[in-house]
Every structure is written in structure tokens, then in C-alpha cells.
N, C-alpha and C. Protein backbone atom coordinates (compact mmCIF):
# COMPACT_ATOMS: atom_id res chain seq x y z
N UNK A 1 104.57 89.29 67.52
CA UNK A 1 105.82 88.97 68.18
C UNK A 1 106.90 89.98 67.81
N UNK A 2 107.34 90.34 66.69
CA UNK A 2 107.77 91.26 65.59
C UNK A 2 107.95 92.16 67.03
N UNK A 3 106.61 92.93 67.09
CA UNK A 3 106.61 94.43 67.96
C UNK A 3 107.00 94.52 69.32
N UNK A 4 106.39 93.10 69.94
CA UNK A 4 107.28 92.76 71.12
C UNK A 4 108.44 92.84 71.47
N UNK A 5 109.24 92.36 70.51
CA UNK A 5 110.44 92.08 70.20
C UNK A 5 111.54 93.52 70.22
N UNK A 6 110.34 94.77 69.48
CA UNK A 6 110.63 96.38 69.53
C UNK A 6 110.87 96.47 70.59
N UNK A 7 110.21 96.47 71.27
CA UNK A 7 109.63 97.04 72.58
C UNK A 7 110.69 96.97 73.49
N UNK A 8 111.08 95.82 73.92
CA UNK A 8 111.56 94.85 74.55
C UNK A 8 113.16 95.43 74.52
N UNK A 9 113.15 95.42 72.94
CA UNK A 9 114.68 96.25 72.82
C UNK A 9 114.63 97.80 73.11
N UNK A 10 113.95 98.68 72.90
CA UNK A 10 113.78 99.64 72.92
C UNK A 10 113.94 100.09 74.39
N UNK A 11 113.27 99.13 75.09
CA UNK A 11 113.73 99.49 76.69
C UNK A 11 114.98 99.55 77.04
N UNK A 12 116.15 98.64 77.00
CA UNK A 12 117.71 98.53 76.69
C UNK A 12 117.97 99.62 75.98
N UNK A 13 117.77 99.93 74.94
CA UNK A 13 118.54 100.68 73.76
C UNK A 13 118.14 101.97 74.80
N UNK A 14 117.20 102.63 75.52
CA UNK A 14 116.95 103.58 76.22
C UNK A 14 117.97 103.83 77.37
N UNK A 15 118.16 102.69 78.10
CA UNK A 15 119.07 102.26 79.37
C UNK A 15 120.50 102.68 78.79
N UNK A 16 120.70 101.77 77.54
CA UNK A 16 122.35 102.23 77.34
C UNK A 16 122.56 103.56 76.79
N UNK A 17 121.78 104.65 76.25
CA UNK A 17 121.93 106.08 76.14
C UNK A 17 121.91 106.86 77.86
N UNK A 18 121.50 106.48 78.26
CA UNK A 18 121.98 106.76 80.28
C UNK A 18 122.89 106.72 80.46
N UNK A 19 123.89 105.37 80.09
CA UNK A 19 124.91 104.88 80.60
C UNK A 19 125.42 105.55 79.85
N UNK A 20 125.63 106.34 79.07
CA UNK A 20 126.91 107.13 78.36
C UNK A 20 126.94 107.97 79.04
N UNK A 21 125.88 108.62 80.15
CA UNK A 21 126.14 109.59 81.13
C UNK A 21 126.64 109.43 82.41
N UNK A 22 125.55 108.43 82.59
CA UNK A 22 125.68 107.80 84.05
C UNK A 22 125.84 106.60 84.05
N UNK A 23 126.82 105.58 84.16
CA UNK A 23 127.29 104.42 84.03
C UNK A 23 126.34 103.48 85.01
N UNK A 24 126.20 103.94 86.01
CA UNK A 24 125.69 103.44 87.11
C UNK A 24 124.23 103.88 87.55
N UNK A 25 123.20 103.73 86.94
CA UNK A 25 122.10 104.61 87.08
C UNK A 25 121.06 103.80 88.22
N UNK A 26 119.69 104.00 88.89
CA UNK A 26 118.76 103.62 89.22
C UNK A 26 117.56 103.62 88.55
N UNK A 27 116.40 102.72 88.15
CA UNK A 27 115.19 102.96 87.32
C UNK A 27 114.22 103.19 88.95
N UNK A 28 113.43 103.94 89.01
CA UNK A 28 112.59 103.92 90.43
C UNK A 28 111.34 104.39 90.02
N UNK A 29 110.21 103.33 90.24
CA UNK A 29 108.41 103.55 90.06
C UNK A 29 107.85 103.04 91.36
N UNK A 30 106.45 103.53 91.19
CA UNK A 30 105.40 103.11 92.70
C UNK A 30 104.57 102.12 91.84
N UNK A 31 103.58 101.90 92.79
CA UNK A 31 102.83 101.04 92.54
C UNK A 31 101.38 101.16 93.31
N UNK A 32 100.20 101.47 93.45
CA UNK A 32 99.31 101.53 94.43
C UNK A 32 98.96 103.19 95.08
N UNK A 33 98.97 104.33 93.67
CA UNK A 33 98.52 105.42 94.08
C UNK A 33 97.43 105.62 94.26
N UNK A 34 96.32 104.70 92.81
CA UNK A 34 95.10 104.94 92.99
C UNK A 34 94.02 104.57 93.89
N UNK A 35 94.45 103.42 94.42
CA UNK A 35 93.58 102.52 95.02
C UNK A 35 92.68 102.71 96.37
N UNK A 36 91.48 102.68 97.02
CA UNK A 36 91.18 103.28 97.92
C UNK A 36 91.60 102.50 99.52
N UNK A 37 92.73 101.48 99.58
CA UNK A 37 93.00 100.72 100.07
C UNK A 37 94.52 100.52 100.01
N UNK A 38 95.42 99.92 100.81
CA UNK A 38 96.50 98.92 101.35
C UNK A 38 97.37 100.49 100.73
N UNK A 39 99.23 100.02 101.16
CA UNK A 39 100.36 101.15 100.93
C UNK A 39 100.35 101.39 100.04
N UNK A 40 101.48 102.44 99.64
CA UNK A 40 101.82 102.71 98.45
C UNK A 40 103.19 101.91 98.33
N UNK A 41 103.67 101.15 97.18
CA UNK A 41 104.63 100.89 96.72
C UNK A 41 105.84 101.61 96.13
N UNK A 42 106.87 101.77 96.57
CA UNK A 42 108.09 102.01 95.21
C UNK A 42 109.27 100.59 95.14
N UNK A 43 109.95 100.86 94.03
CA UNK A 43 110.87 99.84 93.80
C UNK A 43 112.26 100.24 92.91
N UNK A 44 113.50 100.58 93.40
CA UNK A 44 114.38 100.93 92.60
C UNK A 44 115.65 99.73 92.13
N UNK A 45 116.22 99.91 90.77
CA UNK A 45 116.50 98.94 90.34
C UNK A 45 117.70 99.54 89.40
N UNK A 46 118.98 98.55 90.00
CA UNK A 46 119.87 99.11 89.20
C UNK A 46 120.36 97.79 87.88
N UNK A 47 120.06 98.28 86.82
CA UNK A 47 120.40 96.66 85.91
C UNK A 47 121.98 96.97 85.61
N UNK A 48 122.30 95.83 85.01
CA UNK A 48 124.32 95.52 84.85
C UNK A 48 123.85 95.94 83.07
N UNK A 49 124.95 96.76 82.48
CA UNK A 49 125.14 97.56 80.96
C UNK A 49 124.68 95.62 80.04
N UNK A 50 125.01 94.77 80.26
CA UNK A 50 124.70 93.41 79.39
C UNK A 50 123.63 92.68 79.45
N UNK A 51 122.65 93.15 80.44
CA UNK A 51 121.27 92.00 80.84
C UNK A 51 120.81 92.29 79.58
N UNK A 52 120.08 91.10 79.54
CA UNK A 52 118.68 90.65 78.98
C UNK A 52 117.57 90.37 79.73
N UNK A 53 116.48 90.67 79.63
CA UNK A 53 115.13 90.02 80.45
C UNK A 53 113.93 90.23 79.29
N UNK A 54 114.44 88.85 78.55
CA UNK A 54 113.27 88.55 77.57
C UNK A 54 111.80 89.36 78.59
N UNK A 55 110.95 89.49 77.48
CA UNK A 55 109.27 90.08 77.78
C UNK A 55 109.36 91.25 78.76
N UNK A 56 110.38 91.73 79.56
CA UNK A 56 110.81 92.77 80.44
C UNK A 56 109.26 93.78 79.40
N UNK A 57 108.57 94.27 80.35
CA UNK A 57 107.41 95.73 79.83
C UNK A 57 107.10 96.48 81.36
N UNK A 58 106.76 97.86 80.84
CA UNK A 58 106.03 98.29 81.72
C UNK A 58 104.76 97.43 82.45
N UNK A 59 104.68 97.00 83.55
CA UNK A 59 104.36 96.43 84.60
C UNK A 59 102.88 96.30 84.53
N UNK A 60 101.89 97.16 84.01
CA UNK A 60 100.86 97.51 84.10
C UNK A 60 100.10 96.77 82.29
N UNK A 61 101.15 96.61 81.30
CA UNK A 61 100.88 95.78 80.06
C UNK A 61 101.25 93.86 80.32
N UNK A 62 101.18 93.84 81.22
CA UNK A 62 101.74 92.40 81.55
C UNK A 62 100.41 91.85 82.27
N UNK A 63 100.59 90.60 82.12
CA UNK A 63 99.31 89.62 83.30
C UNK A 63 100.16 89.60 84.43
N UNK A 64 99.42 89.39 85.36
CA UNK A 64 99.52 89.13 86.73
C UNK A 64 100.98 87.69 87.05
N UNK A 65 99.95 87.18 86.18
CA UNK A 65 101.16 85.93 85.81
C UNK A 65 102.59 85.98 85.26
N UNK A 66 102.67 87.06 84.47
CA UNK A 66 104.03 87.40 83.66
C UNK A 66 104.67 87.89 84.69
N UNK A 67 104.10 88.81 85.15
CA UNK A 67 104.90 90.10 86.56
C UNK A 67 105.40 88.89 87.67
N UNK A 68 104.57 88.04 88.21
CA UNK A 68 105.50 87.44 89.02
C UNK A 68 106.38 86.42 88.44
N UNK A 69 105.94 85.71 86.84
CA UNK A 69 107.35 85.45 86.26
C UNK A 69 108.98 85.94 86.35
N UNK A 70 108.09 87.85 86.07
CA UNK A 70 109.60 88.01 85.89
C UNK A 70 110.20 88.48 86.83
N UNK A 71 109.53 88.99 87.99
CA UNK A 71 109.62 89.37 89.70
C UNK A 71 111.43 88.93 89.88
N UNK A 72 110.91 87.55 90.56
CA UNK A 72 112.18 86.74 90.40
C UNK A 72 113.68 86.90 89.38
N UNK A 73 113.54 86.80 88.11
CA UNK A 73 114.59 86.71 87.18
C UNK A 73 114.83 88.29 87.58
N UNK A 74 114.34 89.26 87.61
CA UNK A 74 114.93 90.41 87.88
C UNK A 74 115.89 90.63 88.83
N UNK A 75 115.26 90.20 90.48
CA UNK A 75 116.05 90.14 91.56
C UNK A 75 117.09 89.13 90.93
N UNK A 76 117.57 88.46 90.11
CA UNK A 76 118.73 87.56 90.43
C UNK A 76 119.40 88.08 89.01
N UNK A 77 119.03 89.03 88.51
CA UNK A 77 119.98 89.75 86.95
C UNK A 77 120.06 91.35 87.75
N UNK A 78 119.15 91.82 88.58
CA UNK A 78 120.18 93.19 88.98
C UNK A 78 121.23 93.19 89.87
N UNK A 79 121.99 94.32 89.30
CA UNK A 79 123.08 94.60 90.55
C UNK A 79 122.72 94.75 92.05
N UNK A 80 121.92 95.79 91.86
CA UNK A 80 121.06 95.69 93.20
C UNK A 80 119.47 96.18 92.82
N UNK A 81 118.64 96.01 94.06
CA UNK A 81 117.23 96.41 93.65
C UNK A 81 116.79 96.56 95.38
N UNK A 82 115.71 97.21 95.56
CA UNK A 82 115.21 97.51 96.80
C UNK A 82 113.60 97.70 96.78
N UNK A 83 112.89 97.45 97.24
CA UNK A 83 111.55 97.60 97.78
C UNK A 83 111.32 98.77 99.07
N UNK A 84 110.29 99.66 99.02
CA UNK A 84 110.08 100.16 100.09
C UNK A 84 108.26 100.43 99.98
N UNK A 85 108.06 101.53 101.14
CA UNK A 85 106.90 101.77 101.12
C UNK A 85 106.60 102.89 101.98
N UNK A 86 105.11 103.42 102.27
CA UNK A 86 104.80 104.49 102.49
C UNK A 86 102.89 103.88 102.92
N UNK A 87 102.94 103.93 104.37
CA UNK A 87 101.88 103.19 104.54
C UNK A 87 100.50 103.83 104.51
N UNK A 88 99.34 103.56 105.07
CA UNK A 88 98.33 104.25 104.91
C UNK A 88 98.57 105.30 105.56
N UNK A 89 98.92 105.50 106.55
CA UNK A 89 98.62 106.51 107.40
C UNK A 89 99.32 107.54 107.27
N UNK A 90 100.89 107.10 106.65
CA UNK A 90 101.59 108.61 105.64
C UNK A 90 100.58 109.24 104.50
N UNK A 91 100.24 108.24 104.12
CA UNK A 91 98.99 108.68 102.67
C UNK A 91 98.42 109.58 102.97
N UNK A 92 97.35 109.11 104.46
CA UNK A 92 96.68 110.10 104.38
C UNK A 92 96.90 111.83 105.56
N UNK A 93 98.58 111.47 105.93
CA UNK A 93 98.71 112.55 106.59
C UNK A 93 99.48 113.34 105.48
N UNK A 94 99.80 112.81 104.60
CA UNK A 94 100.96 113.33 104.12
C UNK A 94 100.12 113.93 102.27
N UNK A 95 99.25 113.13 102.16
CA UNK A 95 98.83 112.86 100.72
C UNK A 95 99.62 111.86 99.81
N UNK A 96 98.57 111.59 99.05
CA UNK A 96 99.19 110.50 98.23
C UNK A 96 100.92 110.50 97.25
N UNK A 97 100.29 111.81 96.53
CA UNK A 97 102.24 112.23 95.88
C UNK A 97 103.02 112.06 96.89
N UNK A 98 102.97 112.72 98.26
CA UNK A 98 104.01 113.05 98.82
C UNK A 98 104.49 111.43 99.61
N UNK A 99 103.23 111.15 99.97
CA UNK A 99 103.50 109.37 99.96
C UNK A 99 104.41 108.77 99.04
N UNK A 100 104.12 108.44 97.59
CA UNK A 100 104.35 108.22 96.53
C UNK A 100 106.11 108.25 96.24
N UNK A 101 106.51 109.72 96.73
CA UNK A 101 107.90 110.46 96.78
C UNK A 101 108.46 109.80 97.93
N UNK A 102 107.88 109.76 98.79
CA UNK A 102 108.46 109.23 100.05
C UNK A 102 108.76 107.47 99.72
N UNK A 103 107.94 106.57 99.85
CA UNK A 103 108.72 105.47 98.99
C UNK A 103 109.72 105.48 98.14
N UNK A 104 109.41 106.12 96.76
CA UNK A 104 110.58 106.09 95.99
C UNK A 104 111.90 106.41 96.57
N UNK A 105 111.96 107.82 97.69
CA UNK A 105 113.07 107.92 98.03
C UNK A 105 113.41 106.75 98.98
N UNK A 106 112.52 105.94 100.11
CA UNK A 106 112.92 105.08 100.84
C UNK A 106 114.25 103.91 100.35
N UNK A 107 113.40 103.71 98.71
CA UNK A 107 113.47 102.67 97.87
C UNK A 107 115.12 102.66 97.18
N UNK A 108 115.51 104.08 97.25
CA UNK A 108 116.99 104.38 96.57
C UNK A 108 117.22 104.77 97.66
N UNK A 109 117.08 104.64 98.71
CA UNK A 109 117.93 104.91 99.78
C UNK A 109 118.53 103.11 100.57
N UNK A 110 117.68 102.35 100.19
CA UNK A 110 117.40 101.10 100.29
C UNK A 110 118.64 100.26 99.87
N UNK A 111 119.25 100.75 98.21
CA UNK A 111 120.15 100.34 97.37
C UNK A 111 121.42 100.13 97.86
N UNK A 112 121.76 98.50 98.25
CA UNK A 112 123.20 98.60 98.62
C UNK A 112 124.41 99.15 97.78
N UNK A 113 124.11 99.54 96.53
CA UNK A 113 124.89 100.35 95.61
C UNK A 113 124.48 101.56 95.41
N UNK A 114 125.34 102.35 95.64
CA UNK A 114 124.87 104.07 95.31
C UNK A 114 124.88 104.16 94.24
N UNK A 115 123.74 104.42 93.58
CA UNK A 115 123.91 104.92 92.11
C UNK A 115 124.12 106.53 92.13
N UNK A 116 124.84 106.31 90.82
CA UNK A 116 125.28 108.00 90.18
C UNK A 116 124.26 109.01 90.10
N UNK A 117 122.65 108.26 89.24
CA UNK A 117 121.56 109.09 88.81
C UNK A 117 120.48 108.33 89.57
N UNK A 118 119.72 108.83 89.73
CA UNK A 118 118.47 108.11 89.82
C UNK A 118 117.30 108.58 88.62
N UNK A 119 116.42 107.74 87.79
CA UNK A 119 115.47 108.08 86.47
C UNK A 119 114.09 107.37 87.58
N UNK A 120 113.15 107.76 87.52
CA UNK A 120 112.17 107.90 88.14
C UNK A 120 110.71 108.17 87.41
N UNK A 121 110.33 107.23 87.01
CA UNK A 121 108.51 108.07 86.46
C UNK A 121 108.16 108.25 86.82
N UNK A 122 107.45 109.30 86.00
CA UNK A 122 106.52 110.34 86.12
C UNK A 122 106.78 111.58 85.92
N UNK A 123 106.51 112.99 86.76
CA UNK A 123 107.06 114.16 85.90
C UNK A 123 107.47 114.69 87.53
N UNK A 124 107.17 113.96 88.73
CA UNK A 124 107.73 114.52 89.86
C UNK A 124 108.99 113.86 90.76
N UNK A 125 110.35 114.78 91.24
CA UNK A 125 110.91 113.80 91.28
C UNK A 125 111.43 113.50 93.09
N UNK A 126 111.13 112.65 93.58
CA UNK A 126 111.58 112.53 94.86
C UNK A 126 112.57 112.92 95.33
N UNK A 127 113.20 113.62 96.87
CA UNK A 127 114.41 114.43 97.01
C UNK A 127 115.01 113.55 97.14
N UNK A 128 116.26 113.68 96.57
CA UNK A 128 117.10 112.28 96.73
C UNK A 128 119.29 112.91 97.16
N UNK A 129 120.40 112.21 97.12
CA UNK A 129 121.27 112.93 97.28
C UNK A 129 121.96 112.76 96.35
N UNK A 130 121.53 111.79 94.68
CA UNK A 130 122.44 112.44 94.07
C UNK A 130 121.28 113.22 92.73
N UNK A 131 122.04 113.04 91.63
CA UNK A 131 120.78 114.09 90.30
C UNK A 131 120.03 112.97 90.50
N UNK A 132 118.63 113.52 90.30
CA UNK A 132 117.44 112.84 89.77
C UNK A 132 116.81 113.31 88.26
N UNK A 133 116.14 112.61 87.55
CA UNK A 133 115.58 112.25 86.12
C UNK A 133 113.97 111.89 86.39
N UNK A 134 113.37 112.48 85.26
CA UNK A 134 111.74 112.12 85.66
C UNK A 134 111.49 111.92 84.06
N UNK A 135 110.77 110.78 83.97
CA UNK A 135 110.43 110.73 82.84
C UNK A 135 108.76 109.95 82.67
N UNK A 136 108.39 110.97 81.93
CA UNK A 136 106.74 110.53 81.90
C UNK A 136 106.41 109.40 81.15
N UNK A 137 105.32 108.33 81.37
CA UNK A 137 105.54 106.72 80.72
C UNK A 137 106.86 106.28 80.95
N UNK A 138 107.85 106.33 81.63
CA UNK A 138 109.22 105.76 81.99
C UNK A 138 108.79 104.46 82.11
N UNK A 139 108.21 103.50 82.40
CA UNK A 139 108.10 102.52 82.61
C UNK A 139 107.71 101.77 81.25
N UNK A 140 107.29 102.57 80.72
CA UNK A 140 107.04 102.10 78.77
C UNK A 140 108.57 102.41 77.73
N UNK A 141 109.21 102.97 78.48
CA UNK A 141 110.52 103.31 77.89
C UNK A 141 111.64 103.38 78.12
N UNK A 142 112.20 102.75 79.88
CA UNK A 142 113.54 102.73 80.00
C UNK A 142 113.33 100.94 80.94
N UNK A 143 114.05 100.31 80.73
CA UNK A 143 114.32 98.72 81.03
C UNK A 143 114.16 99.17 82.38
N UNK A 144 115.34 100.15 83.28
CA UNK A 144 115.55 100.14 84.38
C UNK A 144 113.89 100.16 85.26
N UNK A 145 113.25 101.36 84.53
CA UNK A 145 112.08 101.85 85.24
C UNK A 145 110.86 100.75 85.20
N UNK A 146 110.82 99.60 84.24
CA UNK A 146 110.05 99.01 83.76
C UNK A 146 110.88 97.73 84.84
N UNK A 147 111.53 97.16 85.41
CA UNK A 147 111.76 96.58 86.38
C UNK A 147 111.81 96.95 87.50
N UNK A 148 111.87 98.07 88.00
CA UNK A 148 110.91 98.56 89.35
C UNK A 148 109.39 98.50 89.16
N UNK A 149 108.80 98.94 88.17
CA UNK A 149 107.57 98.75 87.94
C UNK A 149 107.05 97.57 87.82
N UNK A 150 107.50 96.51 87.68
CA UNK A 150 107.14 94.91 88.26
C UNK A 150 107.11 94.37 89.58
N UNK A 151 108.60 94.92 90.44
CA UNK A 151 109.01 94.68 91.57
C UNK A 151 107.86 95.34 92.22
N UNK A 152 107.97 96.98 92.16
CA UNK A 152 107.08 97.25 92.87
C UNK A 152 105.74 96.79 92.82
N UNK A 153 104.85 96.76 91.65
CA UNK A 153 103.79 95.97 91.66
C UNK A 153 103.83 94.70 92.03
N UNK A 154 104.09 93.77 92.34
CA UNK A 154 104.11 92.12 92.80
C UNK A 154 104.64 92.36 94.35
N UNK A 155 105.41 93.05 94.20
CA UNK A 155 105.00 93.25 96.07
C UNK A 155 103.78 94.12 96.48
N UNK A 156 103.63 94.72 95.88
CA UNK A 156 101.82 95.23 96.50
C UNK A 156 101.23 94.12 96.59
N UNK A 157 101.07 93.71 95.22
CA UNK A 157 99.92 92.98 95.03
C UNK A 157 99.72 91.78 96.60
N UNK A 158 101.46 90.72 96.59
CA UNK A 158 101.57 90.52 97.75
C UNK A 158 100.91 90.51 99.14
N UNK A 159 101.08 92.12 99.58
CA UNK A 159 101.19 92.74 100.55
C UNK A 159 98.87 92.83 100.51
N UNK A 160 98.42 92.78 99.32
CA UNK A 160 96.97 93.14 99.29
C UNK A 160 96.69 91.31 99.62
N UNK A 161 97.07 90.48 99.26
CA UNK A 161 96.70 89.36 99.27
C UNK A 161 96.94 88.71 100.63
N UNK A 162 97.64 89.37 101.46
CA UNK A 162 98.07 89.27 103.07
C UNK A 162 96.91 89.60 103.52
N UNK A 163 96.36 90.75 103.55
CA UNK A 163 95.54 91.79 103.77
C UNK A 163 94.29 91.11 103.38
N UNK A 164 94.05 90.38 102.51
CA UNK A 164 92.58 89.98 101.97
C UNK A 164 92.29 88.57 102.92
N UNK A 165 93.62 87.76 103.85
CA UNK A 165 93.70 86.56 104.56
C UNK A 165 93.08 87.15 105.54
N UNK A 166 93.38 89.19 106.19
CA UNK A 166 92.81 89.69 107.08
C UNK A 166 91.21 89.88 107.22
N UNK A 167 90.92 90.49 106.25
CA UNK A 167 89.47 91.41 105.88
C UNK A 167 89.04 90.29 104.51
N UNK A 168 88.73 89.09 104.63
CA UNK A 168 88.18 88.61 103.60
C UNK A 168 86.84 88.88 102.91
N UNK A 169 86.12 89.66 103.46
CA UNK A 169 84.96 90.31 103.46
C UNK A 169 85.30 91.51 101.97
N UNK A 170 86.34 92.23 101.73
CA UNK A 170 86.43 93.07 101.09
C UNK A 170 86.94 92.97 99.60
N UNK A 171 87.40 91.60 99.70
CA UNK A 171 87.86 90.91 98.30
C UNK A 171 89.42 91.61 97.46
N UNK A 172 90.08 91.96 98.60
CA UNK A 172 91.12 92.81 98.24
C UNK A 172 92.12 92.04 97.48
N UNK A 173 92.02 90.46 97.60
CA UNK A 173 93.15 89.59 96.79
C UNK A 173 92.98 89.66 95.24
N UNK A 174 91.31 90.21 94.99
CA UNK A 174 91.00 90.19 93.26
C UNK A 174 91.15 91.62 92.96
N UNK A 175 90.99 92.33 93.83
CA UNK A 175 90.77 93.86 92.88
C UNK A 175 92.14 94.91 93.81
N UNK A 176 92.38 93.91 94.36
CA UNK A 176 93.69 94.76 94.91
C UNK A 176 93.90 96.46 95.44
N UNK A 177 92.30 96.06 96.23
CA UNK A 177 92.06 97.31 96.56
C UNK A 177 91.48 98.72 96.08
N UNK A 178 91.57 98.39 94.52
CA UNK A 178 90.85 99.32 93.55
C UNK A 178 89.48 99.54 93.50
N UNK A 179 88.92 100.72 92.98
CA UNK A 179 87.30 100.82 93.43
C UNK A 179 86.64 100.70 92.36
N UNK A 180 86.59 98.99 92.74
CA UNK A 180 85.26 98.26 91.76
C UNK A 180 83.87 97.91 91.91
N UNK A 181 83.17 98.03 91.60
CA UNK A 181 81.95 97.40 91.62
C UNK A 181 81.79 96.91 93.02
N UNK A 182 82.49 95.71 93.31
CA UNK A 182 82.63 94.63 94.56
C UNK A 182 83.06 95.73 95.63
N UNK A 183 83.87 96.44 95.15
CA UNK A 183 84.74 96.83 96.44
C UNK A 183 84.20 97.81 97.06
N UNK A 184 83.50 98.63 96.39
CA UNK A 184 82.70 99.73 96.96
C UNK A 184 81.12 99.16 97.55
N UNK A 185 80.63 97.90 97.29
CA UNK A 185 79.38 97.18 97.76
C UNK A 185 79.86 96.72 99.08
N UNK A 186 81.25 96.09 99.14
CA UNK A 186 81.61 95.64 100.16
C UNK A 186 81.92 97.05 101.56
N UNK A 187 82.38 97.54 100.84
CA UNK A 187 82.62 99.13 102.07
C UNK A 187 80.80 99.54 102.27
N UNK A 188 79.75 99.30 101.72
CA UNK A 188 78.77 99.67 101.76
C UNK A 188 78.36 98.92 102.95
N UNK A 189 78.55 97.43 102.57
CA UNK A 189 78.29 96.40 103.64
C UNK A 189 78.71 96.48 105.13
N UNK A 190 80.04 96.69 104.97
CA UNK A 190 81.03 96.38 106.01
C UNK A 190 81.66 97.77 106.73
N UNK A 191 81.52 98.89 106.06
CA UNK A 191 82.08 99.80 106.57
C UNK A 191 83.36 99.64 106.02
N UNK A 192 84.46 100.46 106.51
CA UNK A 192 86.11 100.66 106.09
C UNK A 192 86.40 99.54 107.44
N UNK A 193 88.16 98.95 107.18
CA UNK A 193 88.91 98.47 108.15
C UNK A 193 90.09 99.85 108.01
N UNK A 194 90.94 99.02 109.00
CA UNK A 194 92.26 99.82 108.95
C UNK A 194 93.12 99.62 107.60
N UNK A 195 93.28 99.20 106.65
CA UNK A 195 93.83 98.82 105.44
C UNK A 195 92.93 100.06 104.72
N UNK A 196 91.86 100.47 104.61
CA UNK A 196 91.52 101.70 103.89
C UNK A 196 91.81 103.10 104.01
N UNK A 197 91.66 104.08 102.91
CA UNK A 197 92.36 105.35 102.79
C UNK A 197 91.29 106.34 103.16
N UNK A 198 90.88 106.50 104.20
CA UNK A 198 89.61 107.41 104.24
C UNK A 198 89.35 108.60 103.58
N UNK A 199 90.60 109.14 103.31
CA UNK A 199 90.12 110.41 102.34
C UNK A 199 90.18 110.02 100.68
N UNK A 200 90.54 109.01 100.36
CA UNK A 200 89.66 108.19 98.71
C UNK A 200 88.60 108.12 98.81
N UNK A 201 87.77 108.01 100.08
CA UNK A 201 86.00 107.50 99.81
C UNK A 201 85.45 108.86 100.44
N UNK A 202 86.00 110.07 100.51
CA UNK A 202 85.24 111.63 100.64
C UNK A 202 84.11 111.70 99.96
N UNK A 203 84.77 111.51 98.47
CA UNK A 203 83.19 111.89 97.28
C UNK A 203 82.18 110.48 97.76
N UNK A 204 82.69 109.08 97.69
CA UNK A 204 81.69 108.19 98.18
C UNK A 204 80.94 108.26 99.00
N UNK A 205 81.25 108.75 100.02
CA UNK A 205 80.64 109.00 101.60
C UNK A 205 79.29 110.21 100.95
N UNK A 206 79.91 111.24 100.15
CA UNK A 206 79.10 112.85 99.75
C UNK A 206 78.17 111.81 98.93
N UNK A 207 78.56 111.19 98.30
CA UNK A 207 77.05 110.97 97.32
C UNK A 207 76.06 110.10 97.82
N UNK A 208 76.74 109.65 99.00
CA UNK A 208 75.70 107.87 99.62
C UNK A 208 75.26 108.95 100.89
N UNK A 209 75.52 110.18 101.41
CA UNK A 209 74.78 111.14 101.98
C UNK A 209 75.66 110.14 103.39
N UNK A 210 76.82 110.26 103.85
CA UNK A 210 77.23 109.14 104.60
C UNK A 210 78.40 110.04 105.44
């Protein structure tokens, strides 16, 4: 509990060294680069200099259950926050980064508050109109980025569990589109729908001689 407790603060204590620059900042992450299936996610999120959001983590150390715990309490403790996306078919005209960039910017363009900065994980940073910040593991180390990284994940996830009411055949509500075991037996079975990324299953197709 002890380290939790680090953590937890450490995300804040990160946020308020921003704010001595930028008073008004954005945290902005994706969600759904790897997967051979459904959009890509981003989510930008501006928090107020006083929140708290007990258990607040990077998005990806949390259960399924925690993330949509804290989904909610987020939207009703930020100033503002936005969802966007970047669908299959940008993915695969565009490629996945540039997908990826394209949400995030949707996502701070989204923000009924203009923020000053935008901080963004990872090490690439979407074109945006005011400074942008990239920070690698950002979502393990700044509050802001680590509440887009929930938002955005729980709306994927969402958006895959819509999608699995469609194509129940492919089991996209458990593996959320990722290439598991199931999910690649099932594309074996069934072929691709429109919810899949055809250039993720290139090497699959090369090795099944397909």
C-alpha cells in the first residue's frame, strides 16, 4: 500500500512541476496501437492544480474493473477532457503512428479549454497549435497523462465490446482485438470482417501461405 501511495503521489507531484510553467496544461495518450482489430484511441485531459484521484495509474497497471472505476470520477474532477479517434481505415491508409498522432491531435482539438501546453506520451509528438511535450512512460509519471490513458482505454475497450455484439464469432469483447491464441483461430475460421486491420495480419497471411 506504502508504494501505491508513492506512485499515486508522484503522478501529482509531476503535474504540479508543469504548472510552474504552464498553469494550464493537457495530459494526451492513445489506446489500441497494437491490436489487429477495432480504432485507435486518444484521450486528452486537463486536471484543476488541487485534484485528487485516489489509485489514479497508468491505465495499462490497473484491472479492467479499476479503469472503468475511475473512467467516471475523472470526467467529473477534470476541467475539461475529450475523446477522439482515428478509425481503421486511417490506420491503414495512413499507418498506425500517423493514426495514433491524428487522434491525439483530434483529442486536444476536442478540449473546450485551450490549454497552454499539451504533454503527450511517448517520444512522438502530434502537430498541434500550441508547444507540445513528449514524454516516454508519461502515463507512469504525470497524473494528467495517466488520466487520458484510462479515458482513452475504457472507451476502446467500449467501442470493442459494441463490435463483439457485431462479429461475435471473433471474441473481440475478451481480447479486445489483440492477437491471441482465440483471435487468430477465429480469423483462421472466419476470415477478417470490416473491424480488422489488414495490414497487422501481412506476416499471418505469409506464414499460413494465405
Amino acid at each position: 500500500m506504502a508504494r501505491a501511495l508513492t506512485v499515486y503521489q508522484e503522478l501529482f507531484d509531476f503535474d504540479t512541476e508543469v504548472r510552474t510553467h504552464f498553469p494550464v496544461f493537457c495530459g494526451v495518450d492513445e489506446a489500441g496501437r497494437g491490436p489487429l482489430a477495432g480504432d485507435v484511441y486518444a484521450a486528452a485531459v486537463i486536471l484543476p492544480p488541487d485534484v485528487t484521484i485516489p489509485g489514479l495509474n497508468d491505465s495499462k497497471k490497473l484491472t479492467e474493473a479499476r479503469r472503468e472505476a475511475l473512467a467516471p470520477v475523472i470526467r467529473e474532477k477534470a476541467l475539461a477532457w475529450s475523446i477522439a479517434l482515428a478509425s481503421v481505415e486511417e490506420i491503414e491508409r495512413l499507418n498506425i503512428l500517423q493514426a495514433a498522432l491524428l487522434a491525439m491531435h483530434r483529442a486536444v482539438e476536442g478540449l473546450e479549454i485551450q490549454p497552454e501546453f499539451a504533454l503527450t506520451d511517448g517520444n512522438q509528438p502530434p502537430v498541434l497549435p500550441m508547444p507540445v511535450g513528449t514524454l516516454v512512460h508519461g502515463d507512469a509519471k504525470s497524473a494528467s497523462i495517466a488520466a487520458a490513458s484510462v479515458l482513452a482505454k475504457t472507451a476502446r475497450d467500449a467501442a470493442m465490446r459494441e463490435l463483439d455484439d457485431l462479429y461475435p464469432q471473433y471474441g473481440f469483447a475478451a481480447h479486445k482485438g489483440y492477437g491471441t491464441k482465440a483471435h487468430y483461430d477465429a480469423i483462421a475460421a472466419y476470415g477478417l470482417c470490416p473491424a480488422h486491420r489488414p495490414s497487422f495480419l501481412k506476416k499471418y497471411y505469409e506464414r499460413n501461405g494465405k
